[in-house]
C-alpha atoms as a PDB file:
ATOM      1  CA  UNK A   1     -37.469 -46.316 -47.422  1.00  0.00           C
ATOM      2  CA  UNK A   2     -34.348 -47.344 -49.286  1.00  0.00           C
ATOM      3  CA  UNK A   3     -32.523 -44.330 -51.516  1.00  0.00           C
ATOM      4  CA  UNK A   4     -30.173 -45.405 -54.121  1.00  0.00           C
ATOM      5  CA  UNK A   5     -27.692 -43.170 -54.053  1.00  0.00           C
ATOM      6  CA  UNK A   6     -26.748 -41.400 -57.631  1.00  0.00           C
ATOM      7  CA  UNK A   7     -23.268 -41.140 -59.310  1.00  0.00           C
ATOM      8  CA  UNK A   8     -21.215 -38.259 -59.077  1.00  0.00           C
ATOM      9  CA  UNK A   9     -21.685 -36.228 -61.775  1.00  0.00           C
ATOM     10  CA  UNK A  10     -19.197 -36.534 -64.340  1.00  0.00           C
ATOM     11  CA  UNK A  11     -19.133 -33.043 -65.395  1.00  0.00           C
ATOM     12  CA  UNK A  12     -17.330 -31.904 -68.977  1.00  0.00           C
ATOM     13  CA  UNK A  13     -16.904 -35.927 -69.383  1.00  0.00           C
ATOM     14  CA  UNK A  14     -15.744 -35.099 -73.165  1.00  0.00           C
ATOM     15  CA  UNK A  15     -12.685 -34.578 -71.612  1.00  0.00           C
ATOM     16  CA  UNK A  16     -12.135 -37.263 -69.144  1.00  0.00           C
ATOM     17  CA  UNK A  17     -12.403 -39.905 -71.413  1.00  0.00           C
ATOM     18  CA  UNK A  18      -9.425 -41.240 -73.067  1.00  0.00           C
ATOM     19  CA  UNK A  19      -9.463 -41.569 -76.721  1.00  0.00           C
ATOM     20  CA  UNK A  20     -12.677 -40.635 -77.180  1.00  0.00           C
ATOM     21  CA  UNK A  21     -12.091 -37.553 -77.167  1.00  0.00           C
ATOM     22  CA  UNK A  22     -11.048 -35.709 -80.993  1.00  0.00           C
ATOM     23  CA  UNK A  23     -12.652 -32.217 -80.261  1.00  0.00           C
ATOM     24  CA  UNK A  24     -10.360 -29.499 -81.807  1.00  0.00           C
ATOM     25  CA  UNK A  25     -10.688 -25.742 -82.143  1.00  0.00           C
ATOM     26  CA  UNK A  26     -10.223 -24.744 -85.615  1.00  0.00           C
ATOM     27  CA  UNK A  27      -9.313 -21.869 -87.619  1.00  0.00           C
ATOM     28  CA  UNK A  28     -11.128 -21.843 -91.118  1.00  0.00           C
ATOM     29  CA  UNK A  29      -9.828 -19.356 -93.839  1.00  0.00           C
ATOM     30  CA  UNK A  30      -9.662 -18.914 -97.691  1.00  0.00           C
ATOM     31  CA  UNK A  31      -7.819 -22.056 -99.874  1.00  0.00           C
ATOM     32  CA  UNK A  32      -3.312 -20.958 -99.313  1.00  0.00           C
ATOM     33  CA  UNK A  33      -1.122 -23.711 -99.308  1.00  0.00           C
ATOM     34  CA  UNK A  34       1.903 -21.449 -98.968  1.00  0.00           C
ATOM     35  CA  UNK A  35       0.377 -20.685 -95.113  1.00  0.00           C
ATOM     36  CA  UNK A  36      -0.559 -24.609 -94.720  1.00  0.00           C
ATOM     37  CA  UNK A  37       3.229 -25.547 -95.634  1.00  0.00           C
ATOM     38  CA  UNK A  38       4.306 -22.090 -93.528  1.00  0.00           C
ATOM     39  CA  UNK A  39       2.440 -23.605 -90.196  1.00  0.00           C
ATOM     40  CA  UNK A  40       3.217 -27.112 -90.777  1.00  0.00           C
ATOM     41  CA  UNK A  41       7.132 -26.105 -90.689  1.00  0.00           C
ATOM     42  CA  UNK A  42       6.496 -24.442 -87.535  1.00  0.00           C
ATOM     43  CA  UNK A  43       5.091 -27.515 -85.970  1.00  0.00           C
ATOM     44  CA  UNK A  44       0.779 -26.297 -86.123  1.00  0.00           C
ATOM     45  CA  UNK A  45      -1.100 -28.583 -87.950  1.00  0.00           C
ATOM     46  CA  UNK A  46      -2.548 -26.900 -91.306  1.00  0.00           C
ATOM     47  CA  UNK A  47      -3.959 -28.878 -94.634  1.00  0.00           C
ATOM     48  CA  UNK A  48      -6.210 -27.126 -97.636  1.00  0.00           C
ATOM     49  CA  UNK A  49      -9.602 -29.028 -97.883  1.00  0.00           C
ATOM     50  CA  UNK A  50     -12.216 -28.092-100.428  1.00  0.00           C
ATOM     51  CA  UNK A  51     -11.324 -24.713-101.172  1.00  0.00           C
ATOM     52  CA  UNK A  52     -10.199 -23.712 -97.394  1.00  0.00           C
ATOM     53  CA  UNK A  53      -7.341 -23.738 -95.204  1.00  0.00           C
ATOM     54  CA  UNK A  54      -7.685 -25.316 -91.891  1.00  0.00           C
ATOM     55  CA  UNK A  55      -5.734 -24.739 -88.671  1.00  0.00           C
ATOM     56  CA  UNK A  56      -5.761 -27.033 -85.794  1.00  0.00           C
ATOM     57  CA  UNK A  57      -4.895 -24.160 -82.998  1.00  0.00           C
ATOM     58  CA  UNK A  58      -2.435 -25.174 -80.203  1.00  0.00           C
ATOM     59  CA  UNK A  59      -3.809 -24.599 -76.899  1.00  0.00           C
ATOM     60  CA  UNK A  60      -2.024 -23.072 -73.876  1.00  0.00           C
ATOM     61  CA  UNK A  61      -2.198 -25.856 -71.227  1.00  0.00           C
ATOM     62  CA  UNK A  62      -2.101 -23.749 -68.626  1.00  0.00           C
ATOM     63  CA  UNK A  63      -4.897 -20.973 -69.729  1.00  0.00           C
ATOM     64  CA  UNK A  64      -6.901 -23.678 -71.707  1.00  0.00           C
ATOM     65  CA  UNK A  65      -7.024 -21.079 -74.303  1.00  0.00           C
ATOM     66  CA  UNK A  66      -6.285 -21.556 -78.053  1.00  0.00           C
ATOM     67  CA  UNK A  67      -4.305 -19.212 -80.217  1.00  0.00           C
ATOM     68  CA  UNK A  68      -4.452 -18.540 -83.799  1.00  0.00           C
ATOM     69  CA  UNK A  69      -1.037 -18.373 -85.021  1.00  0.00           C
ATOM     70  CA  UNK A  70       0.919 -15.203 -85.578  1.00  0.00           C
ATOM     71  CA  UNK A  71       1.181 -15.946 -89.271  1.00  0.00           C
ATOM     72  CA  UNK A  72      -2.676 -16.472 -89.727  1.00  0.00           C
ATOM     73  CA  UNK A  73      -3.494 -13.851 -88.208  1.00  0.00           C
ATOM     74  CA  UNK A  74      -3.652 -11.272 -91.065  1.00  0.00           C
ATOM     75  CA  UNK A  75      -6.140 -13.654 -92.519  1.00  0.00           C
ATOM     76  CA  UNK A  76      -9.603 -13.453 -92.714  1.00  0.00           C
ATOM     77  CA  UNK A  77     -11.711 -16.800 -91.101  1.00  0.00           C
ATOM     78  CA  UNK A  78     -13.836 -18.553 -88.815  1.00  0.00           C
ATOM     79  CA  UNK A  79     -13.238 -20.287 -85.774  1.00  0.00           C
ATOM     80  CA  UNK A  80     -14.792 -23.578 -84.880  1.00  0.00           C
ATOM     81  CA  UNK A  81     -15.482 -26.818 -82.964  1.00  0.00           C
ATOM     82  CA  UNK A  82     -13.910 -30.263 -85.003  1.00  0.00           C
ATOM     83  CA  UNK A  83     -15.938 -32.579 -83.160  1.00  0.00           C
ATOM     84  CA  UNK A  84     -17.013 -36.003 -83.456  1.00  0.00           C
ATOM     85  CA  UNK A  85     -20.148 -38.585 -82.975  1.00  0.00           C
ATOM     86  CA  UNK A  86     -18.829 -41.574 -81.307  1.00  0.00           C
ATOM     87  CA  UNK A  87     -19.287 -44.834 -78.974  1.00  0.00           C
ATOM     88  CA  UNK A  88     -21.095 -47.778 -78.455  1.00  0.00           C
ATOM     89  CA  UNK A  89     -20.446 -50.409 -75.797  1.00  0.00           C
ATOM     90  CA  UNK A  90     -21.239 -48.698 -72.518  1.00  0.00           C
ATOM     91  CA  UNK A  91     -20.724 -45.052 -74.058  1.00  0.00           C
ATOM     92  CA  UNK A  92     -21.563 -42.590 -76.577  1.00  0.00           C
ATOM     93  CA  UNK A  93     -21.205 -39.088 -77.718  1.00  0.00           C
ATOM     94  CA  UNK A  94     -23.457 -36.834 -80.229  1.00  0.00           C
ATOM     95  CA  UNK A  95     -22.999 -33.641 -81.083  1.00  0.00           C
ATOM     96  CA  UNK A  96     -26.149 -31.393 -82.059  1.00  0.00           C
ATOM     97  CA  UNK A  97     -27.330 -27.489 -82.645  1.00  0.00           C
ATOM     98  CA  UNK A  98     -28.203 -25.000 -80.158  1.00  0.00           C
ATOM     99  CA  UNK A  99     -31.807 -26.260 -80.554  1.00  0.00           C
ATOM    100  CA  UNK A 100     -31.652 -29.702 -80.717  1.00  0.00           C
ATOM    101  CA  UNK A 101     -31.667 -30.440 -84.578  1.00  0.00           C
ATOM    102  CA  UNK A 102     -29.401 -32.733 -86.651  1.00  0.00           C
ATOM    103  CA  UNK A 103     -26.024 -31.273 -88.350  1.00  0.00           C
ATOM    104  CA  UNK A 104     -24.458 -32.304 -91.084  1.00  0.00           C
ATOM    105  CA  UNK A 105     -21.300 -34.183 -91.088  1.00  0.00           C
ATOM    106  CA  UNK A 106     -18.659 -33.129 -93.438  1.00  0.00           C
ATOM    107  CA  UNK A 107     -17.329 -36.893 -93.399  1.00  0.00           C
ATOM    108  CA  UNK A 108     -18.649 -40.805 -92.050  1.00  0.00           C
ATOM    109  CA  UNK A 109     -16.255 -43.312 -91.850  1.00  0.00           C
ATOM    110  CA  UNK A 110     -16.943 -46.088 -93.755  1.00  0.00           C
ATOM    111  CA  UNK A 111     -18.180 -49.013 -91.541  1.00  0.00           C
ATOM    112  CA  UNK A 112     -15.494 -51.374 -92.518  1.00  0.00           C
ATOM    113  CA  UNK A 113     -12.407 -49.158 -91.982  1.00  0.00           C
ATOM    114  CA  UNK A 114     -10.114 -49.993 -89.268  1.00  0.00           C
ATOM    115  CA  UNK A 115     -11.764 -47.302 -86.351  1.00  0.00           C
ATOM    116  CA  UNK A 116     -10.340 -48.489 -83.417  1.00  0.00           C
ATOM    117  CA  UNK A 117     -11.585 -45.090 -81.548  1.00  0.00           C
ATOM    118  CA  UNK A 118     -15.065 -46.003 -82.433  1.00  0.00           C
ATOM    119  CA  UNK A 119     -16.036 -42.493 -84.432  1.00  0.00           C
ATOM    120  CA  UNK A 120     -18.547 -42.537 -87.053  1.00  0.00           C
ATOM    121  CA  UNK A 121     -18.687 -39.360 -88.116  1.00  0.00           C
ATOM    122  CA  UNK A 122     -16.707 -35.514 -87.797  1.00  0.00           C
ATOM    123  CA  UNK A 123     -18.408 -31.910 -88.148  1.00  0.00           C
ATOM    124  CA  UNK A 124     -17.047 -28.916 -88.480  1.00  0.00           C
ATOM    125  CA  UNK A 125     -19.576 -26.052 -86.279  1.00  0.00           C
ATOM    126  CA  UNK A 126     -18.961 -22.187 -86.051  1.00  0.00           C
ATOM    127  CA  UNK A 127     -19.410 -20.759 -82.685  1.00  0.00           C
ATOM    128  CA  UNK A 128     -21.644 -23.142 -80.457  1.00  0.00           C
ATOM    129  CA  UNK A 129     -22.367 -26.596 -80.248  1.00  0.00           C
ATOM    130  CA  UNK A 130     -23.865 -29.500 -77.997  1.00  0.00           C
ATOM    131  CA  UNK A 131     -22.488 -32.264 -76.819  1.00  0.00           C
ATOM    132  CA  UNK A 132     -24.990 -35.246 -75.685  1.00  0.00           C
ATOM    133  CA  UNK A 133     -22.888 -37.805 -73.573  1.00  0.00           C
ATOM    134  CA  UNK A 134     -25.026 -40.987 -72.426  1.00  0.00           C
ATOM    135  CA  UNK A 135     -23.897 -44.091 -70.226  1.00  0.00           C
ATOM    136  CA  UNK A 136     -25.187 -47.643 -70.864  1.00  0.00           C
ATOM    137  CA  UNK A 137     -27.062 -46.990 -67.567  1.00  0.00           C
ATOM    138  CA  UNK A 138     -29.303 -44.228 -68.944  1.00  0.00           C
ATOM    139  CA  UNK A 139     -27.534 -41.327 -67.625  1.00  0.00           C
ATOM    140  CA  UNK A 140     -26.840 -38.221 -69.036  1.00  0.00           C
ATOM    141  CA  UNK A 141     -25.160 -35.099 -69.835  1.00  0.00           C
ATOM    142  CA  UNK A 142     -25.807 -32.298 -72.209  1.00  0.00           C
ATOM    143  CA  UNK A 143     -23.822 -29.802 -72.397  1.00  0.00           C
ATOM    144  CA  UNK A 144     -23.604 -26.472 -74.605  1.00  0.00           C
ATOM    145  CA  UNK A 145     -20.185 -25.479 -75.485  1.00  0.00           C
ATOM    146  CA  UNK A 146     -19.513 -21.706 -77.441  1.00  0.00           C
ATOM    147  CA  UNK A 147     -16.434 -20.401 -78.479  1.00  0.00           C
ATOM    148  CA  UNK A 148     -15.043 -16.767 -77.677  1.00  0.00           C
ATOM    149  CA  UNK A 149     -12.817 -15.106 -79.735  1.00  0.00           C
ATOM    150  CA  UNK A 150     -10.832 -11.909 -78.420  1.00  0.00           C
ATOM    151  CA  UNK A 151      -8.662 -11.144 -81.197  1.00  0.00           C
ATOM    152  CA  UNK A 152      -5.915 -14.119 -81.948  1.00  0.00           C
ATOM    153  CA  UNK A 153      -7.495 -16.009 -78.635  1.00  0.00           C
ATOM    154  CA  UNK A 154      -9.968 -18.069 -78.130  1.00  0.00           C
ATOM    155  CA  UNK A 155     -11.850 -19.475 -75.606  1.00  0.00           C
ATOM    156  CA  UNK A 156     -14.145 -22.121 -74.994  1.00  0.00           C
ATOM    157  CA  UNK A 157     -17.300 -21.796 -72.233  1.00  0.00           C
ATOM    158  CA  UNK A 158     -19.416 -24.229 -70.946  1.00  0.00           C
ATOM    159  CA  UNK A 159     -23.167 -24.308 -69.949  1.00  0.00           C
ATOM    160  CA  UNK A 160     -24.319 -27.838 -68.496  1.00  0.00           C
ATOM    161  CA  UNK A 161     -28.168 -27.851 -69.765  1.00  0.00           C
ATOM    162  CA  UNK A 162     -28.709 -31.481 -68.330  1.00  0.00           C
ATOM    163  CA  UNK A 163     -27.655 -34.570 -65.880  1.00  0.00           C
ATOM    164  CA  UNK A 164     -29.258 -37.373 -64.807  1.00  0.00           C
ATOM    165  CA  UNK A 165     -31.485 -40.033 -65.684  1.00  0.00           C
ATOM    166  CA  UNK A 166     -32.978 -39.796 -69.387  1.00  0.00           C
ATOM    167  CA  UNK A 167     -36.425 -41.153 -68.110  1.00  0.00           C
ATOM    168  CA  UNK A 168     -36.142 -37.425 -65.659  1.00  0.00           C
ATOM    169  CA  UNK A 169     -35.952 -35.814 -68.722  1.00  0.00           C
ATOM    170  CA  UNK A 170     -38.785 -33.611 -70.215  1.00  0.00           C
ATOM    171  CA  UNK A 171     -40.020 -34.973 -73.542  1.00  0.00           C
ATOM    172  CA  UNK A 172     -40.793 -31.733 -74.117  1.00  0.00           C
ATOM    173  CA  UNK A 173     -37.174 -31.019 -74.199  1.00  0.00           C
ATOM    174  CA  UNK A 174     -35.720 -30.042 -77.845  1.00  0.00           C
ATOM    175  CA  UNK A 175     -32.816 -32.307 -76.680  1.00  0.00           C
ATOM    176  CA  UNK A 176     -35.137 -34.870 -75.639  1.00  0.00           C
ATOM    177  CA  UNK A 177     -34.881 -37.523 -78.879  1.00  0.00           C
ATOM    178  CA  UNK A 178     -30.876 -36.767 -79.153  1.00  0.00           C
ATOM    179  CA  UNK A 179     -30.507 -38.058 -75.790  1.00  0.00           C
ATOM    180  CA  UNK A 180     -32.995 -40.953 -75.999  1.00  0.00           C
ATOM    181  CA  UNK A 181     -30.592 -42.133 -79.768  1.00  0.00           C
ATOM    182  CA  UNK A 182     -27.693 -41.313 -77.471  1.00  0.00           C
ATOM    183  CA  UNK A 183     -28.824 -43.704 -74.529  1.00  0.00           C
ATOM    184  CA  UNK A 184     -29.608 -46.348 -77.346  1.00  0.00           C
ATOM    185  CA  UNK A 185     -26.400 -45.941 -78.912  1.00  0.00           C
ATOM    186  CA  UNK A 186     -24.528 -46.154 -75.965  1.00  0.00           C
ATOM    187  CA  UNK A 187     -26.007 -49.420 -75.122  1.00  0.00           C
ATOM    188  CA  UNK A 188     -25.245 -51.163 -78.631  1.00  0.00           C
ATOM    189  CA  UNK A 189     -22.077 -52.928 -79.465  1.00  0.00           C
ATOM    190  CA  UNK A 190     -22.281 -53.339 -82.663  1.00  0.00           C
ATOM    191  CA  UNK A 191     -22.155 -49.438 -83.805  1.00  0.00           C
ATOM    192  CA  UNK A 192     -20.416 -48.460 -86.827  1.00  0.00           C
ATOM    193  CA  UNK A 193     -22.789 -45.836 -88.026  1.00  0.00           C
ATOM    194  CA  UNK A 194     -24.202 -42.261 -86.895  1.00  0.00           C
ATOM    195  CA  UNK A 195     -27.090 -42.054 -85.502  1.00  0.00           C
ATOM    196  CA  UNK A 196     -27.997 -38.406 -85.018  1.00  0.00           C
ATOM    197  CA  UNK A 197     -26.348 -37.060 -88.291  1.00  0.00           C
ATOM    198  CA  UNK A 198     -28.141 -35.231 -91.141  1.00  0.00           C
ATOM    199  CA  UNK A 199     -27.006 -37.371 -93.963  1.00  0.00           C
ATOM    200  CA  UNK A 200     -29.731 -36.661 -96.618  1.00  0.00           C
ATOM    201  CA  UNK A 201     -27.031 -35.144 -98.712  1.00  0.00           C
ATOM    202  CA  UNK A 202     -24.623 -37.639 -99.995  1.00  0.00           C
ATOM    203  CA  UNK A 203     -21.756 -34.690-100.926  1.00  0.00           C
ATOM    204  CA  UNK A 204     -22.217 -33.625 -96.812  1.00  0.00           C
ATOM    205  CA  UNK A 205     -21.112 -30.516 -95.364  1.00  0.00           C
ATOM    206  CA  UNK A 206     -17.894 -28.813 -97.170  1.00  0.00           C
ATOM    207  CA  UNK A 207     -15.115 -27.837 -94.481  1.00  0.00           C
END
């Protein structure tokens, strides 16, 4: 008997992958332009959107931790993952909840904008997400990320739930029709649309 051998795991892939890759770590507080112009002139990227503030953190390279800026700090507000559904042509990305469901995207590019990155749509999720990466070749990886907040730090920690084969996994699995749209996605190249998005509001999700 013949084994095929099986790829190497490609664990974390999210961040192996150049340019497909737009996860940030976010700070969400109350509507102050004064603190988005304050951070932008120190170099952090800040900009109000409906009615908040929001904070791209900078993250220590070496730690791989993210800290909220001295000058936010006296602020009330969330911390969360920016993260994006992506791919086609050998590769895709979804991003769902803890128990497999659809989440709403705050924004969906349009299908004839200039995209060279290939994302079709961004949320913005408090605390925990999953990340569904599949391969053309029916592989793949889910992966629960959380973030951890210890005062004006935060951390990110990962819990691989899944990898291998699609066809190996449960259909009993609550991540089981995320990966099979992720698989299909990943094998079009013609995708300029989410695929695992809840989109039954037009106005979305407000950041």
């Amino acid at each position: 008997m013949i084994f095929k051998a099986l790829p190497a795991p490609k664990l974390f892939v999210r961040e192996q992958v150049p340019g497909r890759n737009t996860m940030e770590v976010i700070f969400k507080t109350k509507e102050n332009k004064a603190l988005a112009d304050a951070l932008n002139d120190e170099g952090v990227e800040a900009r109000v959107v409906r009615n908040a503030t929001i904070i791209v953190l900078p993250k220590n390279k070496k730690t791989s931790v993210w800290e909220i800026p001295a000058v936010a700090r006296k602020f009330q507000g969330k911390v969360c993952f920016n993260c994006e559904e992506s791919g086609g042509n050998g590769y895709a990305t979804i991003v769902c909840s803890l128990s497999g469901k659809k989440l709403r995207p705050y924004y969906i590019f349009s299908s004839t904008a200039h995209n060279p990155d290939g994302y079709q749509a961004l949320f913005c999720v408090e605390k925990a997400v999953v990340f569904i990466d599949a391969y053309e070749d029916g592989f793949v990886q889910i992966v629960k990320a959380q973030l951890k907040r210890n005062d004006h730090l935060v951390s990110r920690e990962n819990t691989e739930l899944w990898y291998g084969p699609l066809e190996k996994l449960e259909t009993s699995s609550v991540y089981a029709d995320a990966a099979a749209k992720a698989v299909t996605k990943a094998r079009r190249s013609d995708c300029k649309a989410p695929v695992f998005a809840d989109v039954s509001n037009p106005a979305y999700a407000a950041m």
